[in-house]
Each structure stands twice: as structure tokens, then as C-alpha cells.
C-alpha atoms as a PDB file:
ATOM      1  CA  UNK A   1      94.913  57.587 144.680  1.00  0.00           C
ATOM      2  CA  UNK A   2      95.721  55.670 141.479  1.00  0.00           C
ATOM      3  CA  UNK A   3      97.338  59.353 139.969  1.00  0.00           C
ATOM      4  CA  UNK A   4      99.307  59.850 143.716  1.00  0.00           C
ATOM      5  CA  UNK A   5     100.832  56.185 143.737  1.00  0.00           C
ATOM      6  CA  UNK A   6     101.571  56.553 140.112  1.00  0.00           C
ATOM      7  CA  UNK A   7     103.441  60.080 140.321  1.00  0.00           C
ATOM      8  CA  UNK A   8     105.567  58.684 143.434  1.00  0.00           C
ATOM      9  CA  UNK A   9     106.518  55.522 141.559  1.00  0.00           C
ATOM     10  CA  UNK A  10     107.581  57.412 137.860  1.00  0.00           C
ATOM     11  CA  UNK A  11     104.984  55.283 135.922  1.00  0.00           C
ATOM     12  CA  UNK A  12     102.242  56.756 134.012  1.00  0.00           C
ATOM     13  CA  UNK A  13      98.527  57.269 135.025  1.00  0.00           C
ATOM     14  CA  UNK A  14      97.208  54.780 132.166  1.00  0.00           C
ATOM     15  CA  UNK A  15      96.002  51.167 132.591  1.00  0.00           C
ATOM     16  CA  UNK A  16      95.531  49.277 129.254  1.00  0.00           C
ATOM     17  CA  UNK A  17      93.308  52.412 126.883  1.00  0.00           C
ATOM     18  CA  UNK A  18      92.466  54.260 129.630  1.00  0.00           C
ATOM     19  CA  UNK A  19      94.533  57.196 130.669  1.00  0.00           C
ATOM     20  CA  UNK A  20      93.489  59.326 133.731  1.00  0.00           C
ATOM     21  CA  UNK A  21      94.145  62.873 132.107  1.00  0.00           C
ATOM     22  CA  UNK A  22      92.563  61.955 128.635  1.00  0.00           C
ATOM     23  CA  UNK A  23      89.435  61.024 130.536  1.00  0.00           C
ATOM     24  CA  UNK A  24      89.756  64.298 132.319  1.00  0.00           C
ATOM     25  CA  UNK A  25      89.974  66.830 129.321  1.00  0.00           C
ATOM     26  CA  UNK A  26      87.614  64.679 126.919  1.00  0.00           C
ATOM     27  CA  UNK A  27      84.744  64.682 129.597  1.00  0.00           C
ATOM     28  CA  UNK A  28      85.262  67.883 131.030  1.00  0.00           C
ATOM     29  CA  UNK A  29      84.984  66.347 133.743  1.00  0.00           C
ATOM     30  CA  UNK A  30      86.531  69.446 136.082  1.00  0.00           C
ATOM     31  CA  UNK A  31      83.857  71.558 134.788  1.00  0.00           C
ATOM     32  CA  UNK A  32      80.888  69.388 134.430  1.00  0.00           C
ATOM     33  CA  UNK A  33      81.024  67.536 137.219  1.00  0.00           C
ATOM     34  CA  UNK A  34      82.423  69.045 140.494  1.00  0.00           C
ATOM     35  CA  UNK A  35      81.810  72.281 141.700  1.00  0.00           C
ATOM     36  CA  UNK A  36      84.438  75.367 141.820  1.00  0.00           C
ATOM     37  CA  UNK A  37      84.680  74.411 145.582  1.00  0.00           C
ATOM     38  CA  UNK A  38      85.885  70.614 144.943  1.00  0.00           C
ATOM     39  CA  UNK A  39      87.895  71.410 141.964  1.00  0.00           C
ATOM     40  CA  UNK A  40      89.925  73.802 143.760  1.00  0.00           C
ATOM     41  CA  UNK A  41      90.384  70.847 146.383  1.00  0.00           C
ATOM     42  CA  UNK A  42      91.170  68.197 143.232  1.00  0.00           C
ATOM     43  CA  UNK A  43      94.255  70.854 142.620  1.00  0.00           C
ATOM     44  CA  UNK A  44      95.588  71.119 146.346  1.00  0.00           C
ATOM     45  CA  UNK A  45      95.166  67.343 145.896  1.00  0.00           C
ATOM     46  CA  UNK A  46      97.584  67.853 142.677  1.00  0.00           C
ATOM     47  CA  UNK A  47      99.483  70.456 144.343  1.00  0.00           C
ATOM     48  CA  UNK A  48     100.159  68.187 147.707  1.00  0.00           C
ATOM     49  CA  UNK A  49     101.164  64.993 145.504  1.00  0.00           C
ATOM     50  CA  UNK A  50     103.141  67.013 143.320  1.00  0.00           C
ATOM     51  CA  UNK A  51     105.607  68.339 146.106  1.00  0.00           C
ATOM     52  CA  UNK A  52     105.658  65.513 147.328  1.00  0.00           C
ATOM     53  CA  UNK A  53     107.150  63.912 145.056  1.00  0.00           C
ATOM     54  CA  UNK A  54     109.650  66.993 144.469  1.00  0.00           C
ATOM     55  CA  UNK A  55     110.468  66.205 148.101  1.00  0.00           C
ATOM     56  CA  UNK A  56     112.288  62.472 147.223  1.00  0.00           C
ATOM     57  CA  UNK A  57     114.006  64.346 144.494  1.00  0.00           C
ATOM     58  CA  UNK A  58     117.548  63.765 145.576  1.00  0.00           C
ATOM     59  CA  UNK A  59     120.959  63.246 143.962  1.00  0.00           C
ATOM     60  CA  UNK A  60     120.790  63.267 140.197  1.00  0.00           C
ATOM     61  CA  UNK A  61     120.236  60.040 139.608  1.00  0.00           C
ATOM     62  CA  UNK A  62     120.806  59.049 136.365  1.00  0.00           C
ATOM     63  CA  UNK A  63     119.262  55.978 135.162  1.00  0.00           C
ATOM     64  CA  UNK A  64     118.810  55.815 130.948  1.00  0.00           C
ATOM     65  CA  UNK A  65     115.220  55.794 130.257  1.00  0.00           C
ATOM     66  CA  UNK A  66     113.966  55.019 133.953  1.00  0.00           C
ATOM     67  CA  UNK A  67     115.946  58.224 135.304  1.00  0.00           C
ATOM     68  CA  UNK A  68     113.451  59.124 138.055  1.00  0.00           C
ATOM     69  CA  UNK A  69     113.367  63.040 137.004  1.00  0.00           C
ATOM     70  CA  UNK A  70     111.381  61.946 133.918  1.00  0.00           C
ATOM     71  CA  UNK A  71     108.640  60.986 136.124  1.00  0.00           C
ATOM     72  CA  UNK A  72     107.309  64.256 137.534  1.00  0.00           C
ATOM     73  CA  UNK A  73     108.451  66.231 134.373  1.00  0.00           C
ATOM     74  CA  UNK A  74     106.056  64.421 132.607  1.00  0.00           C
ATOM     75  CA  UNK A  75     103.617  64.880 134.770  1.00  0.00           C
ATOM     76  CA  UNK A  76     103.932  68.405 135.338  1.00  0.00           C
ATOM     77  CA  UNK A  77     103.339  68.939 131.657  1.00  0.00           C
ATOM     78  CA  UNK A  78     100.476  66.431 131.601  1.00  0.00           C
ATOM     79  CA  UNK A  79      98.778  68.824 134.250  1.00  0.00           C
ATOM     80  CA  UNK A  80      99.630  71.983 132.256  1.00  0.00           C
ATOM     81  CA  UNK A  81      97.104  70.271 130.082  1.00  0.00           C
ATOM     82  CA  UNK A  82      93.637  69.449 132.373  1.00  0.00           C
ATOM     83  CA  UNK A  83      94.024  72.536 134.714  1.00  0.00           C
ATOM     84  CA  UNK A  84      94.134  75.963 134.411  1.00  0.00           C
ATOM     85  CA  UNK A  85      96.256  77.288 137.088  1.00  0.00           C
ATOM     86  CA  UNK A  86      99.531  75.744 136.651  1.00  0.00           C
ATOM     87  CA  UNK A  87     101.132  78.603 138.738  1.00  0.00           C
ATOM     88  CA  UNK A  88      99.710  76.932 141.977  1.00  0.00           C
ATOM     89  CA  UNK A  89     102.349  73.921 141.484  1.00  0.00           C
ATOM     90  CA  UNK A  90     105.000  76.243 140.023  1.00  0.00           C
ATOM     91  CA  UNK A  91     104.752  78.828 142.877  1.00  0.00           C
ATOM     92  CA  UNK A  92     106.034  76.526 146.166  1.00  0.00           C
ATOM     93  CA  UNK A  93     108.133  74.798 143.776  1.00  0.00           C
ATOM     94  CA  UNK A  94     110.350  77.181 142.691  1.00  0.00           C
ATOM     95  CA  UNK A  95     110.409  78.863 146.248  1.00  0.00           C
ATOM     96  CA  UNK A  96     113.388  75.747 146.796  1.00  0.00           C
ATOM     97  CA  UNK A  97     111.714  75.478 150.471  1.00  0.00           C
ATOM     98  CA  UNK A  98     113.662  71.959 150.481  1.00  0.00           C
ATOM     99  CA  UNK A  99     116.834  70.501 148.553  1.00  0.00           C
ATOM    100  CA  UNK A 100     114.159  67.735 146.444  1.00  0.00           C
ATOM    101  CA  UNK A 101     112.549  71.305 145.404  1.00  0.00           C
ATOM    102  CA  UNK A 102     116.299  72.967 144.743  1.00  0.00           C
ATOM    103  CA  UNK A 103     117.131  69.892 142.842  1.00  0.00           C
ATOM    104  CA  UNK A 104     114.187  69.638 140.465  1.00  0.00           C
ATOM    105  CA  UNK A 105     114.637  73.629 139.917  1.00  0.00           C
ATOM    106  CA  UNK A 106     118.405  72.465 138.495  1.00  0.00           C
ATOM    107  CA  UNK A 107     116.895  69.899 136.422  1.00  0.00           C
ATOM    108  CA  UNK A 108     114.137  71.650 134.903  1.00  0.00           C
ATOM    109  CA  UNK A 109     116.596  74.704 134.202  1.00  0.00           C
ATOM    110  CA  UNK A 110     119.016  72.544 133.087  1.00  0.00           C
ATOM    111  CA  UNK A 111     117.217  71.619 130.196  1.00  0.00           C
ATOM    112  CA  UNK A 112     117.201  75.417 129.602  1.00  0.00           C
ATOM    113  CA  UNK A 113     120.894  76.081 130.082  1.00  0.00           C
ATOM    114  CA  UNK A 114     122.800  72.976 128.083  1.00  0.00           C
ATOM    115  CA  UNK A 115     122.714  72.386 124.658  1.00  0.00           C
ATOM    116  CA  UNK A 116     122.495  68.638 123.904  1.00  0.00           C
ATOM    117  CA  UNK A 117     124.598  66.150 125.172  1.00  0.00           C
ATOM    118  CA  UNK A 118     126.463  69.113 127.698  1.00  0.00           C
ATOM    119  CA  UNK A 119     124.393  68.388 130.463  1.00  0.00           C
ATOM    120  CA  UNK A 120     125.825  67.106 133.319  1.00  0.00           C
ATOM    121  CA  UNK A 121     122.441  65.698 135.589  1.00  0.00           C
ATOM    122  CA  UNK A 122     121.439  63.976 132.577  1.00  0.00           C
ATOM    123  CA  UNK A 123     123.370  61.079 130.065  1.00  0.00           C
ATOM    124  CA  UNK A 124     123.261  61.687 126.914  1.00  0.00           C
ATOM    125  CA  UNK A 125     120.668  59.681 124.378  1.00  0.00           C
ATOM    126  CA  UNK A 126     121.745  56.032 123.394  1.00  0.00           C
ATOM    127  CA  UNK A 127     120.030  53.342 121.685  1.00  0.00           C
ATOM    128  CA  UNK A 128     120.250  50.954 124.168  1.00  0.00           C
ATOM    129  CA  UNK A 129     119.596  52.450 127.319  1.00  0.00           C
ATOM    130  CA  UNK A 130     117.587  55.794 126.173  1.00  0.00           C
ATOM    131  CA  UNK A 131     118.187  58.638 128.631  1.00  0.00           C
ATOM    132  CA  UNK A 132     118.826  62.271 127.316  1.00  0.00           C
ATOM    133  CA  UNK A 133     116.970  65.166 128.086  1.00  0.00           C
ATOM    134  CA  UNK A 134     115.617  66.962 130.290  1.00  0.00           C
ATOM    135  CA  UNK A 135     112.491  66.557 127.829  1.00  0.00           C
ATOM    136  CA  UNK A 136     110.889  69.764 129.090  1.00  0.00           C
ATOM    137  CA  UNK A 137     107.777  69.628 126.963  1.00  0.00           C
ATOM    138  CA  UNK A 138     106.940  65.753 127.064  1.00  0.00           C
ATOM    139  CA  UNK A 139     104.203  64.240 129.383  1.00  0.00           C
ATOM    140  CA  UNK A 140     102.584  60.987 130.120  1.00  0.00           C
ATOM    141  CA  UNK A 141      99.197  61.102 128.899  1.00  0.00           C
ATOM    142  CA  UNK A 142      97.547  60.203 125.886  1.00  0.00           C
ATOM    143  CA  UNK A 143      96.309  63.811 124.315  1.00  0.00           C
ATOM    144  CA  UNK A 144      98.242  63.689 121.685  1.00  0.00           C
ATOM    145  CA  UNK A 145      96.371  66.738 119.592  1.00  0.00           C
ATOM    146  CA  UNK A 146      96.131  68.828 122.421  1.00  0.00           C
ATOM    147  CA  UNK A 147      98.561  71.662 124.127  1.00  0.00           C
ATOM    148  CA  UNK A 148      98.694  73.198 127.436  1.00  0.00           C
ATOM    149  CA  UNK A 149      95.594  75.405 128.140  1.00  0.00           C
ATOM    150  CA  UNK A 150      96.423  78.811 127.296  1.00  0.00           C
ATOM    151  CA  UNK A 151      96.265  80.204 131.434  1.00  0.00           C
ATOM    152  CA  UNK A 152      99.402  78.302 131.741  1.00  0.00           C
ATOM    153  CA  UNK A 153     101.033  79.180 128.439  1.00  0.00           C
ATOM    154  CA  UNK A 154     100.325  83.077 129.265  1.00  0.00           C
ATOM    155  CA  UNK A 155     101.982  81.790 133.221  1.00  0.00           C
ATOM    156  CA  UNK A 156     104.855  80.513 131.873  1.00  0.00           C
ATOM    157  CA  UNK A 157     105.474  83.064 128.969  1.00  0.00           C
ATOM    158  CA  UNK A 158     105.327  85.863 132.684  1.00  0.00           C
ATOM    159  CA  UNK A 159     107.289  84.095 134.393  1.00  0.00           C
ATOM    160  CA  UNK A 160     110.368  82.680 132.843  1.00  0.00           C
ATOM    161  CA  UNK A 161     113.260  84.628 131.714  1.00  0.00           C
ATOM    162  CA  UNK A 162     116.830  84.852 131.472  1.00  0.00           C
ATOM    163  CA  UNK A 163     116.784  86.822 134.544  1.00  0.00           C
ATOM    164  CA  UNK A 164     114.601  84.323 136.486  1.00  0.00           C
ATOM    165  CA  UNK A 165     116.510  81.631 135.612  1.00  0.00           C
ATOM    166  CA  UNK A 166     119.700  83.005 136.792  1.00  0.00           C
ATOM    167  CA  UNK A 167     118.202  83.919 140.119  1.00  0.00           C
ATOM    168  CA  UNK A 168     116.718  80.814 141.014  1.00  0.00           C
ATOM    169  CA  UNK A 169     119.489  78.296 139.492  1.00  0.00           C
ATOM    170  CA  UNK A 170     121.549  80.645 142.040  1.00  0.00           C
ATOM    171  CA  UNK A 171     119.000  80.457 144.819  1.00  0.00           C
ATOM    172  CA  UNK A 172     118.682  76.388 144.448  1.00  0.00           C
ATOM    173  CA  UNK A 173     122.455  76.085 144.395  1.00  0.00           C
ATOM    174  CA  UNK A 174     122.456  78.376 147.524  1.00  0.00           C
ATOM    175  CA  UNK A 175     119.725  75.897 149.499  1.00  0.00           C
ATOM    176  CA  UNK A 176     121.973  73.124 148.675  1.00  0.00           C
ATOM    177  CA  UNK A 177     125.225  74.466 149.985  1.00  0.00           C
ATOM    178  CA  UNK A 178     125.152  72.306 152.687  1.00  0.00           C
ATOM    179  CA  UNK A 179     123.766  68.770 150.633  1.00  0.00           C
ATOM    180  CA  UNK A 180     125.453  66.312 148.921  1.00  0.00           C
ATOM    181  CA  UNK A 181     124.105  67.763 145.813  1.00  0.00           C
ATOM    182  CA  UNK A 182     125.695  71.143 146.147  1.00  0.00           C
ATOM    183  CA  UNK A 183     129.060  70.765 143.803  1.00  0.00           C
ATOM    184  CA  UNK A 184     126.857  69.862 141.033  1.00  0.00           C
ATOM    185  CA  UNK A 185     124.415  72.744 141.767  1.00  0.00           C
ATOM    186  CA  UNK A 186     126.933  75.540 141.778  1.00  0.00           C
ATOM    187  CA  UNK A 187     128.651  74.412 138.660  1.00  0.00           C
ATOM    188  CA  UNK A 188     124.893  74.751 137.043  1.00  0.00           C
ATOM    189  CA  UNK A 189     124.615  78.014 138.767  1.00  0.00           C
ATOM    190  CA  UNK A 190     128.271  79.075 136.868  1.00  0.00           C
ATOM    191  CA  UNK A 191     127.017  77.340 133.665  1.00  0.00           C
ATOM    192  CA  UNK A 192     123.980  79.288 133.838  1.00  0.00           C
ATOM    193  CA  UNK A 193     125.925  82.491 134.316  1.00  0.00           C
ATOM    194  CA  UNK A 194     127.750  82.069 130.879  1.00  0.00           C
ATOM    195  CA  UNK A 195     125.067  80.424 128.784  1.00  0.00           C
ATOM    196  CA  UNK A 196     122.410  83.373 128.078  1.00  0.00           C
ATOM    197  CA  UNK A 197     122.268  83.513 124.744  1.00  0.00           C
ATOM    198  CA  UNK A 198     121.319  79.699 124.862  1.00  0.00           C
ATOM    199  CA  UNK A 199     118.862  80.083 127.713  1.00  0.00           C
ATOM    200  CA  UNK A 200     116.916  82.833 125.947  1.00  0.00           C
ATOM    201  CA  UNK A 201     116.907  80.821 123.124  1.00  0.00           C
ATOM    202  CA  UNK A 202     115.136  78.013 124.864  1.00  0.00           C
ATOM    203  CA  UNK A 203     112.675  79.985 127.452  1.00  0.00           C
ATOM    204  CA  UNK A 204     111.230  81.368 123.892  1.00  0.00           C
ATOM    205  CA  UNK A 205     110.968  77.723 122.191  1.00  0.00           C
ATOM    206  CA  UNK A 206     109.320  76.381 125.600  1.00  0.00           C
ATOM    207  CA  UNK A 207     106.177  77.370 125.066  1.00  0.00           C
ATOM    208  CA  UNK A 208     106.214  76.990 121.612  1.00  0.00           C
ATOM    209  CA  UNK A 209     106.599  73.134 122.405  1.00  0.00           C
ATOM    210  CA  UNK A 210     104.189  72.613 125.498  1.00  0.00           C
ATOM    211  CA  UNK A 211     101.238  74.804 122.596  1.00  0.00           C
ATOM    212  CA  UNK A 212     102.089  71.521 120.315  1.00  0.00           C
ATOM    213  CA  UNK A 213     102.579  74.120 117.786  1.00  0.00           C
ATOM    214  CA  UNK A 214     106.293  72.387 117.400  1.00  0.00           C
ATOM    215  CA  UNK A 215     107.202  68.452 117.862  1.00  0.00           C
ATOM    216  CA  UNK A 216     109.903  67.849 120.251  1.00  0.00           C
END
């Protein structure tokens, strides 16, 4: 309950030296101590909280270093790191079922789209108030020497590309034609449209990034 009220408030899962995901991966605790039956159900449990909080995902707020988006980035990526089937998250996220969904779809592609300090969902970096991104490969846990487990690498590497991208910027843009959102969303779809050299570029770094093989 401690990783749901955490996720739905932006903060990270980590009280003093102990961090909920760290514990996780350096116990093996998935593996060693629940069954295949009640792990599945500890990632519906991750699934559920997870689009839930996509769900209150609304407006592009912008907010320097407490910008709400950060929150579930982060912890998206700190997930692609304790469990092995990313793609169960990804999957009803990207289907843009409601405008929270559509709206973290622009954000996360956004970060794919823009070079920095072009984006227009996110400020640009400054010393005093932070801000910048999307930061597509950061997280909130403390692993620091360890990347996302390869599953989810091999997922993302299938799934993204220039093509898919395009569509679902366009598809997002399209679910939020009727939301106060949707001005920004089609100029991100018409960004999108031009910007495929940079997009390529990024969808190959990506993984690159989220493997710890490169610092962000």
C-alpha cells in the first residue's frame, strides 16, 4: 500500500535506507518467496496502481522539479527493473483507453520527438527550479548498478519505432480531440510528423540508457 500511496502522490518508495524496489531485486524476493500464482497477482497489483495513476494524468502541468509527470516515469522505469514483463503495463497504456493514458503517451513520446529545450509539455532545465526532461530512462529507486531486466529491454527494442510512435502520438491526439488538452496534442502529433530523423535517433539510445550501459 506504501508503493500505491507513493506512486499517486509523485514521491519515491524509500523511507530513510530502505527502498522498496532495492529490497525487491537484492532478495529476490519475487522468486523466492511467492509463488508464480501470487506474483502474477503482485503485477496486476502494479498494473492496477499504475493506470491509475495514468488516469489523474491531466493537463501538462508543469511544475520545475515537482512536475507531476516525473512521478510515474520514474516509476515505470523503476519497475522495468524488478519484473519481467513490462509489456503488461505498456500494453493498456498505450491503448489511450482514457485522455490521463493519451496524455502520458504525449509525454513519454515527447521525450522522443524534441531535442532539448524544444519541448513544449516540459520547461526547460534551470538552476533554481530544476524541471527539463522528459527523463525517459531515470527512476526512483536505489539500484544504482543495475539495468532493466533484459525481457523488457528485448519488449521495448519490438515495440518502439518511428512508425509506432507516429501512430500512437496520432491516436492520443485523436482521443483528446474533444479535452482541454487537445491543441497541445495535435501540435505534438505535427511535431512528430516532421521530426524522424530525431525520433529514430532516440528510440535507438532508449534502451541503451534504461541497460545502464550509458549515463543519462
Amino acid at each position: 500500500m506504501d508503493w500505491h500511496k507513493t506512486l499517486m502522490s509523485n514521491e519515491a518508495c524509500s523511507h530513510g535506507d530502505s527502498e522498496f524496489h532495492n529490497s525487491l531485486l537484492r532478495g529476490n524476493v519475487l522468486e523466492k518467496m511467492l509463488t508464480l500464482h501470487q506474483r502474477d497477482q503482485v503485477f496486476e497489483f502494479f498494473r492496477d496502481s499504475f493506470l491509475e495513476r495514468l488516469d489523474t494524468e491531466r493537463s501538462f502541468v508543469r511544475a520545475g522539479s515537482q512536475t507531476p509527470a516525473y512521478g510515474w516515469i520514474y516509476r515505470f522505469n523503476s519497475l522495468g527493473l524488478v519484473m519481467r514483463s513490462i509489456d503488461l503495463l505498456w500494453e493498456p497504456w498505450w491503448s489511450v483507453e482514457t485522455p490521463g493514458r493519451a496524455v502520458c503517451v504525449l509525454q513519454y513520446c515527447s521525450g522522443l520527438i524534441y531535442c532539448e529545450g524544444e519541448n513544449p509539455v516540459f520547461d526547460p532545465w534551470t538552476h533554481d527550479k530544476g524541471g527539463g526532461g522528459p527523463y525517459l530512462a531515470a527512476n526512483d529507486c536505489y539500484v544504482p548498478d543495475h539495468g532493466w531486466k533484459q525481457p523488457n529491454i528485448e519488449f521495448l527494442q519490438h515495440t518502439l519505432s518511428v512508425d509506432y510512435v507516429l501512430k500512437k502520438v496520432e491516436q492520443a491526439a485523436d482521443r483528446l480531440a474533444n479535452e482541454p488538452e487537445r491543441d497541445v496534442a495535435r501540435q505534438i502529433a505535427a511535431d512528430a510528423a516532421t521530426n524522424h530523423e530525431t525520433v529514430e535517433l532516440l528510440i535507438e539510445e532508449l534502451p541503451q540508457f534504461l541497460m545502464g550501459e550509458r549515463r543519462v
